[in-house]
Protein backbone atom coordinates (compact mmCIF):
# COMPACT_ATOMS: atom_id res chain seq x y z
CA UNK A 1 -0.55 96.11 -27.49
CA UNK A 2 2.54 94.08 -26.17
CA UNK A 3 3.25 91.56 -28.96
CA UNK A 4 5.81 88.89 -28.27
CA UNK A 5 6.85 87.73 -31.91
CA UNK A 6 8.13 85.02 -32.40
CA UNK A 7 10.37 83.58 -35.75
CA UNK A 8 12.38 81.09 -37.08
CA UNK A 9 15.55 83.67 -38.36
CA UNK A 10 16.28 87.14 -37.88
CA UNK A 11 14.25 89.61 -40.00
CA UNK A 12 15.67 91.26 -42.70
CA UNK A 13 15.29 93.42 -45.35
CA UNK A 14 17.56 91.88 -48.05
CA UNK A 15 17.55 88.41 -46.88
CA UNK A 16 15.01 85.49 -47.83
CA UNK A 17 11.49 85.17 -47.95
CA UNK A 18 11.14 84.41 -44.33
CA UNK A 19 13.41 86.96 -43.16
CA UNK A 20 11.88 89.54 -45.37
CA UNK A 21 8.45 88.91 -44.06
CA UNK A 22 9.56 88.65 -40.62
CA UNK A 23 11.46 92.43 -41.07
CA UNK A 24 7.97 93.55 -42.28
CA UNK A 25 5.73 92.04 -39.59
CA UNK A 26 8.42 93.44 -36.79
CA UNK A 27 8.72 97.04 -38.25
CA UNK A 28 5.13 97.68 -39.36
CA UNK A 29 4.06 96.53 -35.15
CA UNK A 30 6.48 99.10 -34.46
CA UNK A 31 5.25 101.99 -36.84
CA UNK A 32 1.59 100.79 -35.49
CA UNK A 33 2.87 101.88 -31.83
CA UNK A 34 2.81 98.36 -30.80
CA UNK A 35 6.00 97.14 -28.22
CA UNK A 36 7.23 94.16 -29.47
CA UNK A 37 9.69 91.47 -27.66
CA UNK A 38 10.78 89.84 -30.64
CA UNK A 39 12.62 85.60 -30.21
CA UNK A 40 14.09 83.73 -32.30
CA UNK A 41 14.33 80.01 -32.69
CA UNK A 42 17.15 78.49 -34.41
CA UNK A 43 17.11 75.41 -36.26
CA UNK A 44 20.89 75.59 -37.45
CA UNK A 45 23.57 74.77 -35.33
CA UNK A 46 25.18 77.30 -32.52
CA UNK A 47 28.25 78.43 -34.62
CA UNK A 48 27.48 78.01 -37.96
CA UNK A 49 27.29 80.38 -40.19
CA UNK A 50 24.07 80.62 -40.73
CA UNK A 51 24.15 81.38 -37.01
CA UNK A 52 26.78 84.03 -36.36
CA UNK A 53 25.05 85.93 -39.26
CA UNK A 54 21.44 85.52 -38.14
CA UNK A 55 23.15 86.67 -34.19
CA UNK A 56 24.69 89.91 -36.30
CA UNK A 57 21.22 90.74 -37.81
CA UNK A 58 19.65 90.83 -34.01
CA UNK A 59 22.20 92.78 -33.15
CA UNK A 60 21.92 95.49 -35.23
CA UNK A 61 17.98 95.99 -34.94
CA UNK A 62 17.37 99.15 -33.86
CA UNK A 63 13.98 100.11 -33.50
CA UNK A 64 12.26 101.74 -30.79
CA UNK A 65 10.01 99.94 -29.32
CA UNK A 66 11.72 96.40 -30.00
CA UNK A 67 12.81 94.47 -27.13
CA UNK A 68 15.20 91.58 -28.85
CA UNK A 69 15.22 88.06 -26.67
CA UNK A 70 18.69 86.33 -26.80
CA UNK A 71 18.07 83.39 -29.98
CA UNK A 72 17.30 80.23 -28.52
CA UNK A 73 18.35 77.22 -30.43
CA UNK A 74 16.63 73.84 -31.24
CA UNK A 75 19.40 71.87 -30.99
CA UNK A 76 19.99 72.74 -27.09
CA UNK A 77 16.78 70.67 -26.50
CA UNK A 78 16.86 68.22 -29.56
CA UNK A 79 18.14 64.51 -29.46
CA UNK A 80 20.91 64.89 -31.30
CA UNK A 81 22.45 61.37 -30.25
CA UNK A 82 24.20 59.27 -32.75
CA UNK A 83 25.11 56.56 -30.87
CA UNK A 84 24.69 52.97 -32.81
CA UNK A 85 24.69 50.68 -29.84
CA UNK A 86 21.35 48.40 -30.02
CA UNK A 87 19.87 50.28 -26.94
CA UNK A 88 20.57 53.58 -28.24
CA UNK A 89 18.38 52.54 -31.66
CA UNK A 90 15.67 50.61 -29.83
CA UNK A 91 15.16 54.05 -27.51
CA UNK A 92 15.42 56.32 -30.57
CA UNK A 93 12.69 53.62 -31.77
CA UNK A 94 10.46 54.04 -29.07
CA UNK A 95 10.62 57.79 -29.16
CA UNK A 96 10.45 58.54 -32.51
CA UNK A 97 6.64 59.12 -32.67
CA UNK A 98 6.68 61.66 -29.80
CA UNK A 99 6.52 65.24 -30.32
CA UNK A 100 10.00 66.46 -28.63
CA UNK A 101 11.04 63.84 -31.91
CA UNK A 102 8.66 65.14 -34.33
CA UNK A 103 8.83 68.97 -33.19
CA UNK A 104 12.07 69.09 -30.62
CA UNK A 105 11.32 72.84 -30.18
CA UNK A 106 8.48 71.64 -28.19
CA UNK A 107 11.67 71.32 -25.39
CA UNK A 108 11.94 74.97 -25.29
CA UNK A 109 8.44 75.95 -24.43
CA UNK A 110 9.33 76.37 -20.39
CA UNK A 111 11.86 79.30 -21.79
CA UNK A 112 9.66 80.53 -23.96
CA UNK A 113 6.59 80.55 -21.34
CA UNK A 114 8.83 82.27 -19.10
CA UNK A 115 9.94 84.95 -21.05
CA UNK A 116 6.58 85.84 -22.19
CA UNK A 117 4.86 86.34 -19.11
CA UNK A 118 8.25 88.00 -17.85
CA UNK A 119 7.37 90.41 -21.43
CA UNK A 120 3.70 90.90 -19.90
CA UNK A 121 2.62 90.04 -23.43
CA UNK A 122 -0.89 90.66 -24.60
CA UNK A 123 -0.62 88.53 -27.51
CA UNK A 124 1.85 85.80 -28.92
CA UNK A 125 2.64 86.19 -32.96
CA UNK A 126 4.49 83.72 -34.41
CA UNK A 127 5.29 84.11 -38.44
CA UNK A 128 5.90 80.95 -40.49
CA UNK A 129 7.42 78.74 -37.80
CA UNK A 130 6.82 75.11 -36.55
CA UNK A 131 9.35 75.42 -33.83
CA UNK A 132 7.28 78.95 -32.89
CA UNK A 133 3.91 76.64 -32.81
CA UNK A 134 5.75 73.92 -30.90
CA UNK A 135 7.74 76.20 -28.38
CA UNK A 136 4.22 78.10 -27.41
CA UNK A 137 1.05 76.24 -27.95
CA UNK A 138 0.85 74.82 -24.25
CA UNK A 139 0.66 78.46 -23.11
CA UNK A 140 -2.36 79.66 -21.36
CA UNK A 141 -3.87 82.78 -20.65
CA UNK A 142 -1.66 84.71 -23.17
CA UNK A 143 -3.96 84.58 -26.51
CA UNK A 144 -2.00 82.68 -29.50
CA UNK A 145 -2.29 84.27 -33.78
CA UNK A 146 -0.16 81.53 -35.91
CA UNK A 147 0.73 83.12 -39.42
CA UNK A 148 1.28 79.86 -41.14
CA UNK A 149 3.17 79.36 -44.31
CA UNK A 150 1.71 75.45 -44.58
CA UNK A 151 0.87 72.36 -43.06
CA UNK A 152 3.79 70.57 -41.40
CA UNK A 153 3.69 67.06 -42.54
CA UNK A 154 2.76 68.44 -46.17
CA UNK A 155 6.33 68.42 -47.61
CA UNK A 156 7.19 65.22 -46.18
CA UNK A 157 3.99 63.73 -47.58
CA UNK A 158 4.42 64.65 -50.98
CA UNK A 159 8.21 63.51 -50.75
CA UNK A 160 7.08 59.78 -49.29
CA UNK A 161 3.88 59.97 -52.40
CA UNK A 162 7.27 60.18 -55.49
CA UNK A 163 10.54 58.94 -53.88
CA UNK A 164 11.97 58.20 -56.95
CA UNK A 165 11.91 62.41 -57.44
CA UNK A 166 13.59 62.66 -54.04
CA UNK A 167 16.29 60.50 -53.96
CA UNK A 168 14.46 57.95 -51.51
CA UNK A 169 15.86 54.28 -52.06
CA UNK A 170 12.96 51.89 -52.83
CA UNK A 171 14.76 48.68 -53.96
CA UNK A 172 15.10 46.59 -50.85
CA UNK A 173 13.11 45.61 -48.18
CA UNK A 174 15.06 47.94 -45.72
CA UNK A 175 13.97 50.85 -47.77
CA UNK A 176 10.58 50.00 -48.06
CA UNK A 177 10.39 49.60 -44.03
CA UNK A 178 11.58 52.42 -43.81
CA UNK A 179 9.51 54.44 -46.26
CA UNK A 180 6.52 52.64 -44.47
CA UNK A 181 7.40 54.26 -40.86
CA UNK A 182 8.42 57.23 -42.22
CA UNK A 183 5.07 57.59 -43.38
CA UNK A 184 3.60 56.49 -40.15
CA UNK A 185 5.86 58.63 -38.42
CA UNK A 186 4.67 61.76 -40.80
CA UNK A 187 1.08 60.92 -40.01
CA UNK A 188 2.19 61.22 -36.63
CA UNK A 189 3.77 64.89 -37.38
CA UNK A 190 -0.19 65.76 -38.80
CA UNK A 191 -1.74 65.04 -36.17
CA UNK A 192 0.57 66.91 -33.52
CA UNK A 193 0.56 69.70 -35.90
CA UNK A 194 -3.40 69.78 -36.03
CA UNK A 195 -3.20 69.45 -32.28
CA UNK A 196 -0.66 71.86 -31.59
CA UNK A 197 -2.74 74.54 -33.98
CA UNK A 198 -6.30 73.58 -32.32
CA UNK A 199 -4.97 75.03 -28.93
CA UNK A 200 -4.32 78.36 -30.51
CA UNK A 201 -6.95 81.13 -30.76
CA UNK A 202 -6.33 82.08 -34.44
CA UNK A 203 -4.13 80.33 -37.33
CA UNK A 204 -4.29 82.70 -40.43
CA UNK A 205 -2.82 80.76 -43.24
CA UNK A 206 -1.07 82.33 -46.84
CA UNK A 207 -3.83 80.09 -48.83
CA UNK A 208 -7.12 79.20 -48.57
CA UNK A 209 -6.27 75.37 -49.13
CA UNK A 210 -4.48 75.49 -45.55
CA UNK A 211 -6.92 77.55 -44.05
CA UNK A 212 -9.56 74.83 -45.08
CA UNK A 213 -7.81 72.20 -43.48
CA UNK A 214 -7.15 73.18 -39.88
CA UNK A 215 -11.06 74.60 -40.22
CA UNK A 216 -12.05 70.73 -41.49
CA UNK A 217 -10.24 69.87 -38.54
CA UNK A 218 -12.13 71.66 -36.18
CA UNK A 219 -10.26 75.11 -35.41
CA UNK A 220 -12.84 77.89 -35.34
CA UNK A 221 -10.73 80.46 -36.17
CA UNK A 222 -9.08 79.35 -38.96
CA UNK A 223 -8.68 82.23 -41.88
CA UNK A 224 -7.26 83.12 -44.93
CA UNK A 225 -4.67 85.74 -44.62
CA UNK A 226 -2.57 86.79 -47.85
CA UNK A 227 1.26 86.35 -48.11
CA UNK A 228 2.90 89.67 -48.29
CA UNK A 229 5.81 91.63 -49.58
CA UNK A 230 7.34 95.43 -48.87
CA UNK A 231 6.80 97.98 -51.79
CA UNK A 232 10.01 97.55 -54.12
CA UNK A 233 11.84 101.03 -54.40
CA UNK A 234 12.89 101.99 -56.73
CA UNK A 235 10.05 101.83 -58.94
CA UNK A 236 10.10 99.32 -61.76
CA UNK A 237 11.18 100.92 -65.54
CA UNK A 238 8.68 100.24 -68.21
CA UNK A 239 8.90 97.06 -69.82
CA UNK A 240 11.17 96.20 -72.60
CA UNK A 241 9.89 96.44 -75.92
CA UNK A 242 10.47 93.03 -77.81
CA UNK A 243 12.64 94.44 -80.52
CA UNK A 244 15.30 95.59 -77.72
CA UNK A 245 15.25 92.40 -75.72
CA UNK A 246 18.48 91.53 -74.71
CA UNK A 247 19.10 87.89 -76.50
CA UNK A 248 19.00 85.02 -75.75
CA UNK A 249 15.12 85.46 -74.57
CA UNK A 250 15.08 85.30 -70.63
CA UNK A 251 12.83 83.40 -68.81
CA UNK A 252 13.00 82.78 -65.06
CA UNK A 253 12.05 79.74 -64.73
CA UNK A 254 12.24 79.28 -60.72
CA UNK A 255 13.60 81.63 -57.25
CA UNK A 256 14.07 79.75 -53.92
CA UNK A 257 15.69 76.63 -52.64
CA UNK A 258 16.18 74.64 -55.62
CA UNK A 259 16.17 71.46 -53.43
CA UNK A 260 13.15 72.54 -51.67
CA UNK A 261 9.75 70.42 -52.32
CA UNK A 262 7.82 73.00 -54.86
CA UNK A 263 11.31 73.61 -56.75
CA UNK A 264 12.09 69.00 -57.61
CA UNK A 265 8.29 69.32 -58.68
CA UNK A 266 8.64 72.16 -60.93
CA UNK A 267 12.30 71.69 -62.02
CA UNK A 268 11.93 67.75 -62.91
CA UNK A 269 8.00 68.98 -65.01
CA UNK A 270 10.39 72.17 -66.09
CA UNK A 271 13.11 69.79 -67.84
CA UNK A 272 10.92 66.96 -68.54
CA UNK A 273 8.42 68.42 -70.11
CA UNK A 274 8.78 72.18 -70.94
CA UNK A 275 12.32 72.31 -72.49
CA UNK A 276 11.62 70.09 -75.14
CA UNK A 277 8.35 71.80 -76.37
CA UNK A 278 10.32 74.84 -75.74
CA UNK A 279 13.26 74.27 -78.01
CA UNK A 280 10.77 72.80 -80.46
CA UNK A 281 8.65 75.76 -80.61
CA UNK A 282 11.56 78.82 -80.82
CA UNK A 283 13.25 76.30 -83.09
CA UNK A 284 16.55 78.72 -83.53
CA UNK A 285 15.57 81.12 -81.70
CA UNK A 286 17.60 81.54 -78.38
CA UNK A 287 16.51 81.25 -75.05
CA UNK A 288 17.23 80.67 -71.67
CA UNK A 289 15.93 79.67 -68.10
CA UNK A 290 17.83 80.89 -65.33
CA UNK A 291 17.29 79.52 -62.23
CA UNK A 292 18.03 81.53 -58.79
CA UNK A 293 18.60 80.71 -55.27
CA UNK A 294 20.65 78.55 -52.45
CA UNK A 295 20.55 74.90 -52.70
CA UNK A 296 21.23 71.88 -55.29
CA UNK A 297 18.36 69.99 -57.70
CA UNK A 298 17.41 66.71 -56.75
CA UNK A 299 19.47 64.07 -58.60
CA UNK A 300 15.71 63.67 -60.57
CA UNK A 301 15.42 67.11 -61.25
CA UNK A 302 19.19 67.92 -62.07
CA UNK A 303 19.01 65.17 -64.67
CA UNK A 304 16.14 66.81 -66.39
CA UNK A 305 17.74 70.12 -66.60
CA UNK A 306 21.00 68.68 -68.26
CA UNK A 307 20.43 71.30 -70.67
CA UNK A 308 23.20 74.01 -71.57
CA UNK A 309 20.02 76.33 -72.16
CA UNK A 310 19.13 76.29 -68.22
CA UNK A 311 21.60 78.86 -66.26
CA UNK A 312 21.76 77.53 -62.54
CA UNK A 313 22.78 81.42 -61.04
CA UNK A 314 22.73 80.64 -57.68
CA UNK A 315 21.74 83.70 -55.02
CA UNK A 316 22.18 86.77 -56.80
CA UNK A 317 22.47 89.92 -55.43
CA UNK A 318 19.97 91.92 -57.29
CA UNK A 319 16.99 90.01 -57.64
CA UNK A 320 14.81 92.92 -59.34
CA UNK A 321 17.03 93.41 -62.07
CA UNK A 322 16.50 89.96 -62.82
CA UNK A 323 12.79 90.27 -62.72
CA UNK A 324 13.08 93.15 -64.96
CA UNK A 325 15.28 92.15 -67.31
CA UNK A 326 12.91 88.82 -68.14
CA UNK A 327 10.70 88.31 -70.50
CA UNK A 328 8.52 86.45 -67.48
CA UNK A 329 8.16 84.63 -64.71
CA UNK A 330 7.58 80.34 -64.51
CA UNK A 331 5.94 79.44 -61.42
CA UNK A 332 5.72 75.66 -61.23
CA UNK A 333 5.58 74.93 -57.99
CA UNK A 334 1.99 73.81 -57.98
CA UNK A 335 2.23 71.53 -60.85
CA UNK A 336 1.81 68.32 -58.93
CA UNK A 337 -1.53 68.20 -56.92
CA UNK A 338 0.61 66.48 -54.02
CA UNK A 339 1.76 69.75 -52.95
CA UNK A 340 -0.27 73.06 -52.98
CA UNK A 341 1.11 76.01 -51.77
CA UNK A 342 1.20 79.60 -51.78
CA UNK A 343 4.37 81.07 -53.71
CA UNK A 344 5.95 84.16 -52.56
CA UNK A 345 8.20 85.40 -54.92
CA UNK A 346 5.13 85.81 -57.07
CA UNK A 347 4.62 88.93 -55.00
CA UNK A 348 8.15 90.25 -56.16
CA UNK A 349 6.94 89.63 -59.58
CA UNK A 350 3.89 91.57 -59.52
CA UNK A 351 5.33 94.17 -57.25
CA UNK A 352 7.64 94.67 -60.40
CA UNK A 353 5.88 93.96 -62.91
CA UNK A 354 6.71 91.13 -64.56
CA UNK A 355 4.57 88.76 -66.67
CA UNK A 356 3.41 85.70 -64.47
CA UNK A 357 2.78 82.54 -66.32
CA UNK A 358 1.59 79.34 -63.66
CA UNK A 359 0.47 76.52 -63.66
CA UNK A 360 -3.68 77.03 -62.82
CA UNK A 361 -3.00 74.55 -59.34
CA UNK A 362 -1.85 77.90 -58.12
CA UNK A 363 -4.85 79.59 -58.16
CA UNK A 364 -6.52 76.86 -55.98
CA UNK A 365 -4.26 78.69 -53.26
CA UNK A 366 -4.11 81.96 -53.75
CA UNK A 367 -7.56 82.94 -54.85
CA UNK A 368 -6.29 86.41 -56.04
CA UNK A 369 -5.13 85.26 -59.15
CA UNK A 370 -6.91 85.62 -62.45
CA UNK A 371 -6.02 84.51 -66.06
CA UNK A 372 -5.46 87.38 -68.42
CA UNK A 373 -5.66 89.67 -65.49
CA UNK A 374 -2.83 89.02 -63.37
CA UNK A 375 -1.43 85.99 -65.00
CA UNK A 376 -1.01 83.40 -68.02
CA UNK A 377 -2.63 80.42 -66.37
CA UNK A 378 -1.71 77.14 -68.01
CA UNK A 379 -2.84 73.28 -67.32
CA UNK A 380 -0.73 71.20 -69.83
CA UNK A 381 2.85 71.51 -71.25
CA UNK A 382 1.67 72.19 -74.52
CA UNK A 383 -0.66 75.09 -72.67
CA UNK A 384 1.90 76.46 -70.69
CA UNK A 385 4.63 76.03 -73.89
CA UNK A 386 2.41 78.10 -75.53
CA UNK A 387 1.65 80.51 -72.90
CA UNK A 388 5.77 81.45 -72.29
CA UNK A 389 6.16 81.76 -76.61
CA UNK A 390 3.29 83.92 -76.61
CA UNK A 391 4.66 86.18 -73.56
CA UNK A 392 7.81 86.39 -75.39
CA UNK A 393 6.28 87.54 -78.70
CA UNK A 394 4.23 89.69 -77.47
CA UNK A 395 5.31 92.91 -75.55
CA UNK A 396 1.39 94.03 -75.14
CA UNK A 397 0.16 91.02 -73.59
CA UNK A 398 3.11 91.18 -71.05
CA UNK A 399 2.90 94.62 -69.89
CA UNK A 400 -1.48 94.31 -69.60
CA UNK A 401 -0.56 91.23 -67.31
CA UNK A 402 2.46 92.75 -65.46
CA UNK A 403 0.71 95.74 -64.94
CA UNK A 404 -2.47 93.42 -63.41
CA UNK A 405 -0.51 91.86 -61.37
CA UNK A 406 1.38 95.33 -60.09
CA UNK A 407 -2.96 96.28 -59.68
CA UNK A 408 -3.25 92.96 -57.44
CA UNK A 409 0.13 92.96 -55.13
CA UNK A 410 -1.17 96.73 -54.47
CA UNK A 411 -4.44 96.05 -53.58
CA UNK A 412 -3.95 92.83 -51.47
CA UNK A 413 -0.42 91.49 -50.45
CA UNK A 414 1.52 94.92 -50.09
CA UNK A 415 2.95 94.61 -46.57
CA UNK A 416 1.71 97.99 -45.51
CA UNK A 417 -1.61 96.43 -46.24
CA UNK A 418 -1.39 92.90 -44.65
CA UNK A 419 0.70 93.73 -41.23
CA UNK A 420 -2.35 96.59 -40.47
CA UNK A 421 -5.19 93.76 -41.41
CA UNK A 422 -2.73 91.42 -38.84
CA UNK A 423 -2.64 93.27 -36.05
CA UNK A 424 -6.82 94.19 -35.96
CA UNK A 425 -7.04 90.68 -36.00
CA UNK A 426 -4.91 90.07 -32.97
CA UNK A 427 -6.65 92.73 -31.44
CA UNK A 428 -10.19 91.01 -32.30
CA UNK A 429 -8.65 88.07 -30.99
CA UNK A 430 -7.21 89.34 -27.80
CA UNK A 431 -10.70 91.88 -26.96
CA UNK A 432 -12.76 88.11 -27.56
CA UNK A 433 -10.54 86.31 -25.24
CA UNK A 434 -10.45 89.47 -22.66
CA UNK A 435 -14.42 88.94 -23.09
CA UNK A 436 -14.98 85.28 -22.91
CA UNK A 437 -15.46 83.86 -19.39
CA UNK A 438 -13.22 82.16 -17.69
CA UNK A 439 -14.61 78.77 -18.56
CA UNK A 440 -14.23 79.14 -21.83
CA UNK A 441 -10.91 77.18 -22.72
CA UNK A 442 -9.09 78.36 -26.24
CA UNK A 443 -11.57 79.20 -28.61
């Protein structure tokens, strides 16, 4: 097949979760003996950094096979104005519930349109990308699979439902306004987005919570699809025993944007309510929770991890050592029923190894995981308190649930597993629409 791909930043090996996944998706098509015209849309600024490197990585794909569109960037179509003059604000007013507002990648979809039919694409891929959903859904005749991380307005929601975790003023009556459109305005953004989704052939979401909603909101084709990650070479050493643990005992307690909307809800329950019990329960025992990735903690959640116990590392350049040199892995990302979502560093952890201990919301997305098997499931503090003692203590229990977990990410989410499952898919998808009279509109 001729697979236009679309993503939101250039794929790569070593790079994020998103540009990991996209490197997979791209270089798996091309092992497949799919061609693939791969675009990228930009969110970040022309120049910037992020930019120039993300234009570097493009440059230097070489596979064969790979046609690579020139990046197209958001902000070439976006309203950017800033202008404070009264018509200025009333128009941004006016506008702000339309979808070149809400999605302003929508503006590209001409460009995109063009260069797909110029591709003579049989199918149109996009991988974890609103702009990608906004930039292509108006396209007909070229069949549309959306590999969807989660629900748009989702992060915003859950933001608006605890302001006071987010740094959103409440004390006047211009913040509460504003709280209130912003809320209308996010409604908005779930509507376009279900919309937008419905004129696709197939979304196949990374948890079965998101595939249930675009399928309650009448798409046909809406499937569960696991979350994936590439085999980790080397292979992992053998777990350390507890009596040569390097001290203090290491926990990680969180990878990813630590201002992201998972990371304030598990950071603030991770300070509030973990590090106490914690400290109570090792009593003088050292330990610490290190913390890894871009971005800064909420003003909530840094307050709650004013602790000199909690190591804020930053990126680090060897993520699997870290993994291995832990006693286990905190995922708290689901703690707050507001916001449900698959997590995709667990896949480095099981790919390596490591003991998983989260919170049981998780499962509710990712249906793979099973207590004792592939992971310490906990519901309360005093659970989950219990839960990271016991994985410390306990060299036994953490290698039978690392070594579950390396049993699970082999058997489902291993990207040489997914990618083939993903592209007989979007062949099912493209032979029904190849099938289906002419009459019969998207689905």
């Amino acid at each position: 097949m001729k697979i236009f791909v679309l993503l939101s930043n250039a794929p790569h090996s070593g790079g994020e979760a998103i540009e990991v996944v996209g490197h997979e998706v791209v270089e798996k098509a091309q092992q497949l003996g799919h061609s693939v015209c791969l675009q990228v849309i930009f969110r970040d600024p022309r120049g910037s950094k992020a930019a120039q490197q993300a234009e570097q990585t493009l440059r230097e794909v070489r596979l064969h096979g790979v046609v690579v569109c020139p990046m197209l960037y958001v902000e070439d179509v976006a309203d950017l104005s800033s202008k404070r003059g009264l018509v200025s604000r009333l128009g941004r007013l006016f506008t702000a519930l339309t979808l070149r507002r809400l999605f302003p990648a929508s503006g590209l979809g001409s460009m995109v349109e063009r260069r797909v039919r110029e591709a003579g694409a049989d199918a149109i891929l996009s991988i974890w990308s609103w702009e990608a959903l906004a930039a292509t859904y108006h396209i007909s005749g070229v069949p549309k699979f959306v590999y969807y991380g989660n629900p748009d307005h989702l992060p915003m929601q859950a933001r608006l439902r605890h302001p006071d975790l987010f740094g959103l003023p409440t004390a006047s009556m211009g913040d509460r306004l504003w709280l209130w459109f912003e809320r209308v305005r996010n409604e908005q953004r779930r509507r376009l987005n279900i919309s937008m989704m419905n004129a696709c052939e197939v979304t196949a979401n990374n948890s079965v919570l998101d595939a249930e909603f675009y399928r309650g909101h009448g798409h046909p084709h809406s499937i569960y699809l696991q979350n994936m990650w590439p085999v980790v070479t080397p292979a992992p050493r053998p777990m350390l025993k507890s009596d040569s643990q390097p001290r203090p005992i290491k926990i990680i307690g969180s990878v990813g944007n630590l201002g992201a909307t998972g990371n304030t809800f598990a950071l603030t329950y991770l300070g509030r309510e973990l590090l106490p019990r914690l400290a109570a329960r090792f009593k003088d025992r050292p330990f610490e929770i290190h913390l890894l990735g871009k971005g800064t903690p909420s003003p909530a959640s840094a307050a709650a991890l004013n602790d000199p116990r909690v190591k804020i590392r930053g990126w680090v350049e060897d993520i699997n050592e870290e993994f291995r040199s832990s006693a286990a892995f905190l995922v708290l990302t689901n703690v707050n029923a507001d916001f449900l979502v698959g997590n995709t560093r667990i896949l480095l952890a099981w790919a390596l190894g490591t003991c998983v201990i989260m919170h049981e919301n998780s499962g509710l997305a990712m249906p793979e995981i099973e207590h004792g098997v592939n992971a310490l499931l906990g519901k309360t503090p005093d659970e989950l308190t219990e839960l990271i003692v016991s994985a410390a203590d306990d060299e036994a229990l953490r290698l039978r649930i690392g070594q579950g977990g390396q049993r699970t990410f082999q058997t489902y989410y291993r990207s040489d597993v997914v990618v083939p499952k993903m592209f007989d898919l979007v062949q099912d998808m493209v032979d029904r629409c190849r099938s289906a009279p002419a009459s019969a509109a998207v689905h």
